[in-house]
PDB file of N, CA and C in Angstrom:
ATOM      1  N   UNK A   1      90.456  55.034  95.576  1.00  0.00           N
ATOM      2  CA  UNK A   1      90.160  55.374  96.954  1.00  0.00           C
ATOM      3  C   UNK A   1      91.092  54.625  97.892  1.00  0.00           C
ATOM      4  N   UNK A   2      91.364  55.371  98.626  1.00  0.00           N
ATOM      5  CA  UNK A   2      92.474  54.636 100.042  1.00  0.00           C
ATOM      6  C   UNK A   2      91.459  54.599 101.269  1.00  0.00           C
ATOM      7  N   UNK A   3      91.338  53.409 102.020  1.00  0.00           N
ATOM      8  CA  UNK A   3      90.753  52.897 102.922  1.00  0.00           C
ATOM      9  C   UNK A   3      90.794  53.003 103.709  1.00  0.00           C
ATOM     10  N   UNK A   4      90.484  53.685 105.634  1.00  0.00           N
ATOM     11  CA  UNK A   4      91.167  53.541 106.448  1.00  0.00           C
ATOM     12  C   UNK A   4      90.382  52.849 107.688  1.00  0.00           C
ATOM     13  N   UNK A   5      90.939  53.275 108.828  1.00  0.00           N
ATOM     14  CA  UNK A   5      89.559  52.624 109.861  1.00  0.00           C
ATOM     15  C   UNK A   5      90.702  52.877 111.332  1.00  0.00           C
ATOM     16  N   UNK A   6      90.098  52.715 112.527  1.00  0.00           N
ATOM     17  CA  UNK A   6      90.439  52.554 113.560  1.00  0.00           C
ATOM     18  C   UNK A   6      90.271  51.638 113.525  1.00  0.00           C
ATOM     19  N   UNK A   7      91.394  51.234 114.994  1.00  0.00           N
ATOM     20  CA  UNK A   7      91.253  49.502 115.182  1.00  0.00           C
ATOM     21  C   UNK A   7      90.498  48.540 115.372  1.00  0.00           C
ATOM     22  N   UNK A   8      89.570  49.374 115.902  1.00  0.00           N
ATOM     23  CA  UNK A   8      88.537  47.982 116.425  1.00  0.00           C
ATOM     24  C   UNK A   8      86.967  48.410 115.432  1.00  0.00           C
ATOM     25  N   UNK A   9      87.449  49.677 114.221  1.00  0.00           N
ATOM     26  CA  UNK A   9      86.616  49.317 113.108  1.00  0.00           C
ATOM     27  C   UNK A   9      84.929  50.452 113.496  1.00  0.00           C
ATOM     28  N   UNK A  10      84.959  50.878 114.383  1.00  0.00           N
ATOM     29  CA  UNK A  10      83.945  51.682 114.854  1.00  0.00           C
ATOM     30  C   UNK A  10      84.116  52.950 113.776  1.00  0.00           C
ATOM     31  N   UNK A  11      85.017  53.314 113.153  1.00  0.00           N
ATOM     32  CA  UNK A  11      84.972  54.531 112.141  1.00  0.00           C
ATOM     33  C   UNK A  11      86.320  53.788 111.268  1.00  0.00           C
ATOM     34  N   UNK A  12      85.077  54.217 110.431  1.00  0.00           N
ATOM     35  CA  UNK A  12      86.162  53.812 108.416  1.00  0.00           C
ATOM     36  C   UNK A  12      85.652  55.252 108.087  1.00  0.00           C
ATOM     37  N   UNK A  13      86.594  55.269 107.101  1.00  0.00           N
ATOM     38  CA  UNK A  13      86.817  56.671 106.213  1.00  0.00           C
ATOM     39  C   UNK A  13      87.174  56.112 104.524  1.00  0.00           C
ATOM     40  N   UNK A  14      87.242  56.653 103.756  1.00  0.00           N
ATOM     41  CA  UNK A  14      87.764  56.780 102.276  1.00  0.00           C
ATOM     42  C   UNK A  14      88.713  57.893 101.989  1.00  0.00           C
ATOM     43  N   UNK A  15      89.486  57.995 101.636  1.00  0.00           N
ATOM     44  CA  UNK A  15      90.191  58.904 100.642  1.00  0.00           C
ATOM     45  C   UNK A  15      90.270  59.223  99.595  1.00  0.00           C
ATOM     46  N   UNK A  16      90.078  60.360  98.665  1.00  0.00           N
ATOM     47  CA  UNK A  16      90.037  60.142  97.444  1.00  0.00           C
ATOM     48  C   UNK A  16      91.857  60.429  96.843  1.00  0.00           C
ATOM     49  N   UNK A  17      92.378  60.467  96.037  1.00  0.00           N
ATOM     50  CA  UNK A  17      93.960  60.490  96.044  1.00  0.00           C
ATOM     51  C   UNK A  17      93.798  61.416  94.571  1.00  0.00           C
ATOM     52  N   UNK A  18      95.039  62.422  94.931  1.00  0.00           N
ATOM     53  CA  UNK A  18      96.006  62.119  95.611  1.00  0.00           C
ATOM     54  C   UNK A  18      96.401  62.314  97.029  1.00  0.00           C
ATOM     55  N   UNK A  19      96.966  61.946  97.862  1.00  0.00           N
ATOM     56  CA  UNK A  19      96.975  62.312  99.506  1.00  0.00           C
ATOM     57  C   UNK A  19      98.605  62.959  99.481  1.00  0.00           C
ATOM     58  N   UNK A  20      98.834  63.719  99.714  1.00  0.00           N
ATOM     59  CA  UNK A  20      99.915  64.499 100.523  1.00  0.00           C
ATOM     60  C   UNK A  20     101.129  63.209 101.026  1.00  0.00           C
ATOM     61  N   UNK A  21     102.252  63.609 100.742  1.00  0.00           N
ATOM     62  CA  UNK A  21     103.203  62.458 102.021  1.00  0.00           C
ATOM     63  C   UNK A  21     103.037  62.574 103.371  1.00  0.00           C
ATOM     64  N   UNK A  22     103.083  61.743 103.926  1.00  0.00           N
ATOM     65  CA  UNK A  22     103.129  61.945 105.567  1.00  0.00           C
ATOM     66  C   UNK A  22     103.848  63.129 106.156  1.00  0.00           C
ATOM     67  N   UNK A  23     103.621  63.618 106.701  1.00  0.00           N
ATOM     68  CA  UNK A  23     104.629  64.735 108.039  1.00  0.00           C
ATOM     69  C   UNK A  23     104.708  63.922 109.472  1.00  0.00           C
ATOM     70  N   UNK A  24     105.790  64.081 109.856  1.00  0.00           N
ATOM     71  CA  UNK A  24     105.867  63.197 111.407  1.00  0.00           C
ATOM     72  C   UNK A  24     105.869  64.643 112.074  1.00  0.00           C
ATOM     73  N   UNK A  25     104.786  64.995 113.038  1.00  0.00           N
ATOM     74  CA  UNK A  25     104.621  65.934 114.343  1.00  0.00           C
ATOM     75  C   UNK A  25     105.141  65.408 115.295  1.00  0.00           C
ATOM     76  N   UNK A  26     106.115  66.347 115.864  1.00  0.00           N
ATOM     77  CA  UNK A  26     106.759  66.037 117.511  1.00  0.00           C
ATOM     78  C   UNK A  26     106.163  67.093 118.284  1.00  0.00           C
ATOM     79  N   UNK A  27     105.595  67.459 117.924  1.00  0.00           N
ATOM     80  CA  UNK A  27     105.184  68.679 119.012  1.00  0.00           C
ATOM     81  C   UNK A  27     104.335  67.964 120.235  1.00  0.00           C
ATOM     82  N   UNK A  28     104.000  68.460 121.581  1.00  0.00           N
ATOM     83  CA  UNK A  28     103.432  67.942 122.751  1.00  0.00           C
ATOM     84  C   UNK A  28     102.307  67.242 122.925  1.00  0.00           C
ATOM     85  N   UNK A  29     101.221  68.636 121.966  1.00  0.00           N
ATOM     86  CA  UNK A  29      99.822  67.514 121.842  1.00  0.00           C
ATOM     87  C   UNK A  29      99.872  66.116 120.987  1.00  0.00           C
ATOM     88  N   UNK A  30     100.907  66.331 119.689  1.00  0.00           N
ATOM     89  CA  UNK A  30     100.486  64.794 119.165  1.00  0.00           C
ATOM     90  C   UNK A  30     101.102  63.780 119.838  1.00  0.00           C
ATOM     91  N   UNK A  31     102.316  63.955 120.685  1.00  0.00           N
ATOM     92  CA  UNK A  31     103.146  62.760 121.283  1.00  0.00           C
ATOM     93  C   UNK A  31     102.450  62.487 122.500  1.00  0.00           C
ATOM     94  N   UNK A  32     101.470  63.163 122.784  1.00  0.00           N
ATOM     95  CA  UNK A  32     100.630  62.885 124.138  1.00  0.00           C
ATOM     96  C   UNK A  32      99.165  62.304 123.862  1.00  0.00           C
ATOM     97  N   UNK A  33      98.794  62.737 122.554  1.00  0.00           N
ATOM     98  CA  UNK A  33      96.674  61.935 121.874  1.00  0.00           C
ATOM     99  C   UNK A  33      97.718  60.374 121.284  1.00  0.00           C
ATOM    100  N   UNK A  34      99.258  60.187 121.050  1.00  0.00           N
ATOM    101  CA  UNK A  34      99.222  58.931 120.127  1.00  0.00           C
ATOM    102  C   UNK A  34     100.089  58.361 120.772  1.00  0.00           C
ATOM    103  N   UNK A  35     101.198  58.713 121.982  1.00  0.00           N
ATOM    104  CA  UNK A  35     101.798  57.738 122.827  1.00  0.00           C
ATOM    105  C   UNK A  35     103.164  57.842 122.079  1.00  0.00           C
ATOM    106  N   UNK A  36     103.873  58.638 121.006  1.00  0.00           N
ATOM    107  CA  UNK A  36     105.219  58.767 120.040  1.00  0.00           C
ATOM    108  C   UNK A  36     104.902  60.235 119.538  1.00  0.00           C
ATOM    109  N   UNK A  37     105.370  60.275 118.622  1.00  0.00           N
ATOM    110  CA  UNK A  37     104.973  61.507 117.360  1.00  0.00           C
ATOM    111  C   UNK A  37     103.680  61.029 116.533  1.00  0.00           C
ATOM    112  N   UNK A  38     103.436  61.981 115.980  1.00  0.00           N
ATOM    113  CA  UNK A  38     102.504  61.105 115.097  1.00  0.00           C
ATOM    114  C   UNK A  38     102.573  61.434 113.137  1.00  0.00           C
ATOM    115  N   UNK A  39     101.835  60.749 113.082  1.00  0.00           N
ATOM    116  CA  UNK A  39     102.292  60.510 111.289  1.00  0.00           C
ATOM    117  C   UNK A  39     101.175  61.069 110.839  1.00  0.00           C
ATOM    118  N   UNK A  40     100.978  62.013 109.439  1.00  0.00           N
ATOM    119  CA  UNK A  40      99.602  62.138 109.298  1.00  0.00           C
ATOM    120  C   UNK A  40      99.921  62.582 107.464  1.00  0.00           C
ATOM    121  N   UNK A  41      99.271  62.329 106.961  1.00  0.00           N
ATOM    122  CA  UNK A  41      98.804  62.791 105.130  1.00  0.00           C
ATOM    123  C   UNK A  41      97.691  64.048 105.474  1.00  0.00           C
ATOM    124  N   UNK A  42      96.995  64.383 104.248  1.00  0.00           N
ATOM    125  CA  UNK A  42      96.066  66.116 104.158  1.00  0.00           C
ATOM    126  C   UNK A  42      95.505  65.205 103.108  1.00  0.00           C
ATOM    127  N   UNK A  43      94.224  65.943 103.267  1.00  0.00           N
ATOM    128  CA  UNK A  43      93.714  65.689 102.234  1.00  0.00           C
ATOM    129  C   UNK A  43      92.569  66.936 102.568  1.00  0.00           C
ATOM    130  N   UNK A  44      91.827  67.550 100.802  1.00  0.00           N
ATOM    131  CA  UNK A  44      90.975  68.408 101.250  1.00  0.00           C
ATOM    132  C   UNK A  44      89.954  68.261 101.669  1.00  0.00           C
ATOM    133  N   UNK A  45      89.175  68.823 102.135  1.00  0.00           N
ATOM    134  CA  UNK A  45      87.969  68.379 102.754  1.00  0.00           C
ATOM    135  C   UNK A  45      86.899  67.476 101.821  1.00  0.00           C
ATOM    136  N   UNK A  46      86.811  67.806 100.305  1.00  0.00           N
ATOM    137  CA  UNK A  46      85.834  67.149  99.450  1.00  0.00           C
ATOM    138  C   UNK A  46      86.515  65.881  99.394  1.00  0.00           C
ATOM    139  N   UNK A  47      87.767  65.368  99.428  1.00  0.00           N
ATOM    140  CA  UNK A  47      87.967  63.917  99.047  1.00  0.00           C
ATOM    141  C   UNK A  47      88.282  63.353 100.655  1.00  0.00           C
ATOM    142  N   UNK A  48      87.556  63.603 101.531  1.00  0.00           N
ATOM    143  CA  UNK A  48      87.272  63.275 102.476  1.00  0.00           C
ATOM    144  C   UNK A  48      86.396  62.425 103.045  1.00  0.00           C
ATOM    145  N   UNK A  49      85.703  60.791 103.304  1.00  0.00           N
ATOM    146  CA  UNK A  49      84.198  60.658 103.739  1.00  0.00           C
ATOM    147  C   UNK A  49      84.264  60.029 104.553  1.00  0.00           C
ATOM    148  N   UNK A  50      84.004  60.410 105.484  1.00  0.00           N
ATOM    149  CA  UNK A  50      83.326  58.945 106.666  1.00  0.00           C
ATOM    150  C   UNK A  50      82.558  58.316 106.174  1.00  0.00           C
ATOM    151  N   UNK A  51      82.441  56.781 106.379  1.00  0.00           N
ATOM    152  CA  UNK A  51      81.939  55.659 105.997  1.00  0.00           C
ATOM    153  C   UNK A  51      81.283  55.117 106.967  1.00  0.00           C
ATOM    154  N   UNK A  52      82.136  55.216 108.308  1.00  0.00           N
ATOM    155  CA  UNK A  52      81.308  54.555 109.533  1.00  0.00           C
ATOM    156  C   UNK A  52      81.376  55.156 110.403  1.00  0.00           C
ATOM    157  N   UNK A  53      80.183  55.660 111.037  1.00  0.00           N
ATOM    158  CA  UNK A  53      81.184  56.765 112.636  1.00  0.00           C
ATOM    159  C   UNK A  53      80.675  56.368 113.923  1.00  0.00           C
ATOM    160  N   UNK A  54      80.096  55.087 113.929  1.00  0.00           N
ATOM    161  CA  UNK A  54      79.562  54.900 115.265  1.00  0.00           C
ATOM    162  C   UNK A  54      80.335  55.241 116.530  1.00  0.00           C
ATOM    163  N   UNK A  55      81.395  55.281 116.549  1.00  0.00           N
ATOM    164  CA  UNK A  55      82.367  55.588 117.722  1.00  0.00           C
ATOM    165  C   UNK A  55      83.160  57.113 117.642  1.00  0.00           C
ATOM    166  N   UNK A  56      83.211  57.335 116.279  1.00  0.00           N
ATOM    167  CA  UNK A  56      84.034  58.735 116.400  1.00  0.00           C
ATOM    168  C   UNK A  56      83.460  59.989 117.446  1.00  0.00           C
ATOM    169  N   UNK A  57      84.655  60.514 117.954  1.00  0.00           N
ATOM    170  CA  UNK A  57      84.102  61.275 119.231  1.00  0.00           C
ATOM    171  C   UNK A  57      85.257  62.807 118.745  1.00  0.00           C
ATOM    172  N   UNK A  58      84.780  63.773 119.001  1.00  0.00           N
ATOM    173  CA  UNK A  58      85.643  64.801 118.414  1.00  0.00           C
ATOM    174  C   UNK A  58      86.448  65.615 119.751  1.00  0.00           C
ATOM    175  N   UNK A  59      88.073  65.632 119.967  1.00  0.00           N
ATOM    176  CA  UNK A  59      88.328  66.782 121.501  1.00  0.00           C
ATOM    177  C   UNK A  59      88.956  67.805 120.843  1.00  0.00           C
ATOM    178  N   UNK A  60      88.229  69.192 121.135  1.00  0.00           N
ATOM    179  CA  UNK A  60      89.318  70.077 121.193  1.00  0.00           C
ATOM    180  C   UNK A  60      90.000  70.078 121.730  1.00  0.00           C
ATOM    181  N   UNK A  61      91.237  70.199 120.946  1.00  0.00           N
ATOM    182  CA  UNK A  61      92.785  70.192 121.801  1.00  0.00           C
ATOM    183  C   UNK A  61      93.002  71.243 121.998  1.00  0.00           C
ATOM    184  N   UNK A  62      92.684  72.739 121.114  1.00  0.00           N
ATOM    185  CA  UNK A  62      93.214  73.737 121.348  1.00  0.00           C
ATOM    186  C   UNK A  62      91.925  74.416 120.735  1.00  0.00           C
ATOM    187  N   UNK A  63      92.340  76.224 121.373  1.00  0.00           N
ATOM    188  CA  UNK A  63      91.452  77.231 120.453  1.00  0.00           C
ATOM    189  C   UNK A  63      91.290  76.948 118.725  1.00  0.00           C
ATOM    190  N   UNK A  64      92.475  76.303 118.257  1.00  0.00           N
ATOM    191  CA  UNK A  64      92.709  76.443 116.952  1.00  0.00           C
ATOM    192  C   UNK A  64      92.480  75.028 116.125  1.00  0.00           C
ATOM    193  N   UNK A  65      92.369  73.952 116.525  1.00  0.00           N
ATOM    194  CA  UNK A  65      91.871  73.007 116.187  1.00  0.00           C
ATOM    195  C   UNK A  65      91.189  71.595 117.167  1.00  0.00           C
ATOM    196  N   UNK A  66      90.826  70.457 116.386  1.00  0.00           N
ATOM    197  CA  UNK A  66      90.367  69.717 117.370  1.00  0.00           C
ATOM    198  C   UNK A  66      90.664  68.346 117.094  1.00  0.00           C
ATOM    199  N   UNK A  67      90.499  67.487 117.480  1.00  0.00           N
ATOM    200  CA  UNK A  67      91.142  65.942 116.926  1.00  0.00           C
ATOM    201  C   UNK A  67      89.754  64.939 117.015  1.00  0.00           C
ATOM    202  N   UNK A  68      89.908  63.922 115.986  1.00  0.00           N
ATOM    203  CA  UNK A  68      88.827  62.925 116.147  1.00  0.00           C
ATOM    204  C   UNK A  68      89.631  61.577 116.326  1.00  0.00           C
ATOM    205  N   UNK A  69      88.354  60.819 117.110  1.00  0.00           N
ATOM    206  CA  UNK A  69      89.235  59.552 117.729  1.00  0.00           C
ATOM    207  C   UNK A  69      88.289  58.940 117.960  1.00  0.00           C
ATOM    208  N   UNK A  70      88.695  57.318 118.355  1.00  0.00           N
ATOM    209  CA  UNK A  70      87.214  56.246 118.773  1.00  0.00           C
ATOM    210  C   UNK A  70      87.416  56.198 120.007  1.00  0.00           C
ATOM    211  N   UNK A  71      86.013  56.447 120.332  1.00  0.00           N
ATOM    212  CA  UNK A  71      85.749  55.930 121.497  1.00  0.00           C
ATOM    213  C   UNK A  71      85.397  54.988 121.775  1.00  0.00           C
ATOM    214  N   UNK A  72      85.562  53.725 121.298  1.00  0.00           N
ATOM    215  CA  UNK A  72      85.350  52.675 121.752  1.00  0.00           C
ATOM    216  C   UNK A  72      87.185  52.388 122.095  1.00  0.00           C
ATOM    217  N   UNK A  73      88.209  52.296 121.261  1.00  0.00           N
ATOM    218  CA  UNK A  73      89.429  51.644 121.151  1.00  0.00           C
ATOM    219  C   UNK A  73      90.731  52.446 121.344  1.00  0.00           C
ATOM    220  N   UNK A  74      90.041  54.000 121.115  1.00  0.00           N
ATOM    221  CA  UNK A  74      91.367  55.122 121.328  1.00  0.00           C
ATOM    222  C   UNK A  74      91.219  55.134 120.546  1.00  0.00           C
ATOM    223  N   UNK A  75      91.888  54.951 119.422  1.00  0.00           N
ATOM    224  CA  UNK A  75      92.770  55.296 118.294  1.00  0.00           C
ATOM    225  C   UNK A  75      92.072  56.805 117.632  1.00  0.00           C
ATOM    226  N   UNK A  76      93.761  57.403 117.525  1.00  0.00           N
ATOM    227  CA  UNK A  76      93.654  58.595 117.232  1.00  0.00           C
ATOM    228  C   UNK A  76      93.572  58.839 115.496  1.00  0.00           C
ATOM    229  N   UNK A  77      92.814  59.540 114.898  1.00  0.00           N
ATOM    230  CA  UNK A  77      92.514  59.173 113.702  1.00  0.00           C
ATOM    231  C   UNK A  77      92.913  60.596 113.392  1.00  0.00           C
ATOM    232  N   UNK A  78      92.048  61.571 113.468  1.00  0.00           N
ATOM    233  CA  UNK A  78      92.205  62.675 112.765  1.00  0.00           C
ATOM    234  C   UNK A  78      92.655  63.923 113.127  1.00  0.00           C
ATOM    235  N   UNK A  79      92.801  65.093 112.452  1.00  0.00           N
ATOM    236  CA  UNK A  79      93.539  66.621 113.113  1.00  0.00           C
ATOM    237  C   UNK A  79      92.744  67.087 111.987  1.00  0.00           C
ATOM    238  N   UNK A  80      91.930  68.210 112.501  1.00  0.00           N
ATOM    239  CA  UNK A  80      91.223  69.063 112.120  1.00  0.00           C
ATOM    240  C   UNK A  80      91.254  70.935 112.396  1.00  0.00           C
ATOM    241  N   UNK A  81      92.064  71.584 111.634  1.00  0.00           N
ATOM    242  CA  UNK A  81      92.059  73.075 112.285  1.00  0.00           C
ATOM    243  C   UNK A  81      91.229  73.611 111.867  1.00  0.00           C
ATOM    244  N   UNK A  82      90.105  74.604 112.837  1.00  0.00           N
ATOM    245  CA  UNK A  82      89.076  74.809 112.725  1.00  0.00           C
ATOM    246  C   UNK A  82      89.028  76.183 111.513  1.00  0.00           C
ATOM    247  N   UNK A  83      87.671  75.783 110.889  1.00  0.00           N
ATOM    248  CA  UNK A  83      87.758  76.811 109.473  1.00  0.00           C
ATOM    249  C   UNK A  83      88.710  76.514 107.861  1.00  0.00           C
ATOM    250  N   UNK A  84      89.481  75.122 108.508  1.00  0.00           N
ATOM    251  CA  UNK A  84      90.210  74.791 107.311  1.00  0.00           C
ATOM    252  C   UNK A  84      89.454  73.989 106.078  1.00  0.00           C
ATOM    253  N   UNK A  85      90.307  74.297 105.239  1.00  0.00           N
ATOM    254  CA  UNK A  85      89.314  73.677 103.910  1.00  0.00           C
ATOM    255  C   UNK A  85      89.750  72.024 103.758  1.00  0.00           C
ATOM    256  N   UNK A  86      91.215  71.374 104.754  1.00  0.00           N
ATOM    257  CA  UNK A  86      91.510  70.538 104.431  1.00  0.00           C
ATOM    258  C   UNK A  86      91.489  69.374 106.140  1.00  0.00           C
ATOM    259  N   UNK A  87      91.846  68.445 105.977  1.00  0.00           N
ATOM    260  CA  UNK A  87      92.072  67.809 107.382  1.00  0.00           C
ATOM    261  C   UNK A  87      93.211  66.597 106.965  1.00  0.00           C
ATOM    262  N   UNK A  88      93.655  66.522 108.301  1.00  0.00           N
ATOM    263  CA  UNK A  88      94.961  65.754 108.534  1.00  0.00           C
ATOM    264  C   UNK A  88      94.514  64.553 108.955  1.00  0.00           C
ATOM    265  N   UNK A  89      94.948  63.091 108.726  1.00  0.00           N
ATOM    266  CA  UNK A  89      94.791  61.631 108.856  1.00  0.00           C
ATOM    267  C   UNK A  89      95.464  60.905 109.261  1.00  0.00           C
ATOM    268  N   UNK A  90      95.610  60.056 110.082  1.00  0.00           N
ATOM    269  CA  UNK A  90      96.744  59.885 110.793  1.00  0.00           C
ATOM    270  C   UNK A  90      97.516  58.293 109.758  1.00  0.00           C
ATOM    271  N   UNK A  91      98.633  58.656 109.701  1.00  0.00           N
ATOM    272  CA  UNK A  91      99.027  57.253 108.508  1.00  0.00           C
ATOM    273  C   UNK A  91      99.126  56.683 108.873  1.00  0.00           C
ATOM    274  N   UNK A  92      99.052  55.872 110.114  1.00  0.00           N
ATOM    275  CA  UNK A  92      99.026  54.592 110.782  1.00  0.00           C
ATOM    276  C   UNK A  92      97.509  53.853 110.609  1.00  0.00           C
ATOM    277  N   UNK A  93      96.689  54.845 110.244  1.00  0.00           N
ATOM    278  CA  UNK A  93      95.053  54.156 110.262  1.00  0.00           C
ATOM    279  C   UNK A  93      94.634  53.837 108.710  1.00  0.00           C
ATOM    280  N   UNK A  94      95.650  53.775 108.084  1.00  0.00           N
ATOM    281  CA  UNK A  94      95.395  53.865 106.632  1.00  0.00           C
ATOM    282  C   UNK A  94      95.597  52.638 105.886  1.00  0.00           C
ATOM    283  N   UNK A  95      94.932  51.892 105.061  1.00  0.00           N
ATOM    284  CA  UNK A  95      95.294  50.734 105.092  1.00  0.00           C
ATOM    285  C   UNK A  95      95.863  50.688 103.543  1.00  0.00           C
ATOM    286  N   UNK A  96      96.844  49.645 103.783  1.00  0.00           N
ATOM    287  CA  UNK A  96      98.331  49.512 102.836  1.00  0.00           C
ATOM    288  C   UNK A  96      97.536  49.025 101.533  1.00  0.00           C
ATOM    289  N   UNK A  97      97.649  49.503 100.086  1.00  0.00           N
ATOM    290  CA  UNK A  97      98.442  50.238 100.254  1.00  0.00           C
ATOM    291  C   UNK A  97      98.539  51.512  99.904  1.00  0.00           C
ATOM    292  N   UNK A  98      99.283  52.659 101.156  1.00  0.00           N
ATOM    293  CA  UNK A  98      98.956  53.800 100.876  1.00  0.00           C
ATOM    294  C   UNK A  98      99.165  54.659  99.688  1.00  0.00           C
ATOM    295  N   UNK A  99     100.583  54.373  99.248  1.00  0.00           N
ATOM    296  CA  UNK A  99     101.194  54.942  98.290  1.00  0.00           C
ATOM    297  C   UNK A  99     102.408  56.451  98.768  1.00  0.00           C
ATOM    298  N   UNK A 100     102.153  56.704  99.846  1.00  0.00           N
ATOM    299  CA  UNK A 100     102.914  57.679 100.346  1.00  0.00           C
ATOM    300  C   UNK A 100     103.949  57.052 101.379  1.00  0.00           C
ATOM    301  N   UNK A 101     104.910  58.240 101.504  1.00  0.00           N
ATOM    302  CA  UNK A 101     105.748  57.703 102.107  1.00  0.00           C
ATOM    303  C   UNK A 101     106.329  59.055 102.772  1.00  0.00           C
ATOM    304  N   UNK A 102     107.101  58.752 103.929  1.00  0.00           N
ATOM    305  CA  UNK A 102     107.198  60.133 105.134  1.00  0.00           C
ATOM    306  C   UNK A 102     108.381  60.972 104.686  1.00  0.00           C
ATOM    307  N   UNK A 103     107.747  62.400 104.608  1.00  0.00           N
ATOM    308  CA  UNK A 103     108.476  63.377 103.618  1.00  0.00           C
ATOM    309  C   UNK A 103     109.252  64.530 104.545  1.00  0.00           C
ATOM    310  N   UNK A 104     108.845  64.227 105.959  1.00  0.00           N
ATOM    311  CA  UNK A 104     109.286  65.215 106.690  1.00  0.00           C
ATOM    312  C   UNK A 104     109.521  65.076 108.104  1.00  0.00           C
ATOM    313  N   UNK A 105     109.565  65.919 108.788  1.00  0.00           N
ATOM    314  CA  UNK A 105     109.011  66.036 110.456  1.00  0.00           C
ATOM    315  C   UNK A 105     109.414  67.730 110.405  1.00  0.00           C
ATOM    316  N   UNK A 106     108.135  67.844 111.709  1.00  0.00           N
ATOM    317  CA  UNK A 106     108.367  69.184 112.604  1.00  0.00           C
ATOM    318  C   UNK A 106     107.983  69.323 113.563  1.00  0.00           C
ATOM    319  N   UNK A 107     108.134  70.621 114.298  1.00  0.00           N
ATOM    320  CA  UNK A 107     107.939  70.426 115.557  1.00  0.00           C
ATOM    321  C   UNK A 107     109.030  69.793 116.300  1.00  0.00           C
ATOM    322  N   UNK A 108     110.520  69.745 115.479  1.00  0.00           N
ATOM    323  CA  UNK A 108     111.051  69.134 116.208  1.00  0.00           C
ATOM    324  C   UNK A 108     111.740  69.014 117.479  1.00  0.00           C
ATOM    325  N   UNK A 109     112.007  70.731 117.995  1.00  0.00           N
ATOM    326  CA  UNK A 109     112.099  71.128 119.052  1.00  0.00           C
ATOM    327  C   UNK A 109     111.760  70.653 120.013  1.00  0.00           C
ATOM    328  N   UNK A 110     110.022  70.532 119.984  1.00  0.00           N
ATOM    329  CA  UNK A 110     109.710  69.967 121.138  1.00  0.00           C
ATOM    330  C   UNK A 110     109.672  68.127 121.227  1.00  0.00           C
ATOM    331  N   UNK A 111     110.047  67.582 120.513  1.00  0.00           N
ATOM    332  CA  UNK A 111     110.222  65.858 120.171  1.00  0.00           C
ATOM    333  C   UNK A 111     110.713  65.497 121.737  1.00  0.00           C
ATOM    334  N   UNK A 112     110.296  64.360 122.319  1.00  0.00           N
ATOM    335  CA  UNK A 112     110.539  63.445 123.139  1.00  0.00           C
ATOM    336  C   UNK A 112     111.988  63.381 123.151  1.00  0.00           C
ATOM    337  N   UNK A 113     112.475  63.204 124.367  1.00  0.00           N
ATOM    338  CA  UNK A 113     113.951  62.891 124.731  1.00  0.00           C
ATOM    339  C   UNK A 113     114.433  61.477 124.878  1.00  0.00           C
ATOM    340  N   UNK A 114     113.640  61.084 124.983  1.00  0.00           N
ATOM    341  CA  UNK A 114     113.576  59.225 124.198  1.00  0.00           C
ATOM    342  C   UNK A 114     114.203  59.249 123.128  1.00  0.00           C
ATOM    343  N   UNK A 115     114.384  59.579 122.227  1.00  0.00           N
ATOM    344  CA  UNK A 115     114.522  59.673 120.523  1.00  0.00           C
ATOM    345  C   UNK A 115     115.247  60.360 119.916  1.00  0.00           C
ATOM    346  N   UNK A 116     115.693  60.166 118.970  1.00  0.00           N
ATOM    347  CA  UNK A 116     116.505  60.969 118.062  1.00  0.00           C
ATOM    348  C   UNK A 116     116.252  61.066 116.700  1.00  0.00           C
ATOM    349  N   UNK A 117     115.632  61.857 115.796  1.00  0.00           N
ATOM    350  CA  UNK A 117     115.634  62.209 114.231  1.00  0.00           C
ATOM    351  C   UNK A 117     117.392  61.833 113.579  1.00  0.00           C
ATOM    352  N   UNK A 118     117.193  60.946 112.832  1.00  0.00           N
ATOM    353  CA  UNK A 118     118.379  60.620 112.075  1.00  0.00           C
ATOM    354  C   UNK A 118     118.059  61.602 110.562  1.00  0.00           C
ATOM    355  N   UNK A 119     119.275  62.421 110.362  1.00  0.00           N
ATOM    356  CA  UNK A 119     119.107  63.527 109.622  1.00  0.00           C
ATOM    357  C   UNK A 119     119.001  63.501 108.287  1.00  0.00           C
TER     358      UNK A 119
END
């Protein structure tokens, strides 16, 4: 099992593995819920568990999915598209060690003008 939690610990989760490599999203909504791009692994919904959720708070971002996050500390934890069998985790909340390592990016079109993808 891989471990995770928001920062200030109001929601832990488990993973069961194997987890997916990271994908880095540049697209608008994630560089705007995490303050950069954001990093995230899949996993299917059964090796999925919340452990603690006193703070988790759920926003739809869009018709098509919705994101979970604490409300006590921010931190953006999860991506959820609605009706899917699997959900997205954000790899920064995951505690080391993960075993994955970042296999991609997309969305890169819309990426911050701050930055540059080294190819």
């Amino acid at each position: 099992m891989i471990k995770g939690s928001c920062l200030c610990g109001g929601v832990t989760y488990e993973l069961e593995e194997p987890l997916r490599d990271a994908v880095a999203c540049h697209c608008t909504q994630c560089r705007k819920t995490s303050g950069h791009y954001w990093s995230a692994t899949n996993v299917a919904n059964e090796q999925f568990h919340i452990t603690k959720s006193e703070t988790l708070k759920w926003y739809r971002s869009s018709n098509q999915a919705r994101r979970g996050y604490c409300d006590a500390c921010g931190s953006s934890l999860f991506w959820k598209r609605q009706g899917a069998d699997n959900i997205s985790i954000g790899a920064g909340t995951l505690d080391a060690p993960t075993g994955i390592t970042m296999s991609g990016h997309i969305y890169i079109d819309d990426k911050g003008d701050y930055y540059e993808i080294e190819g």
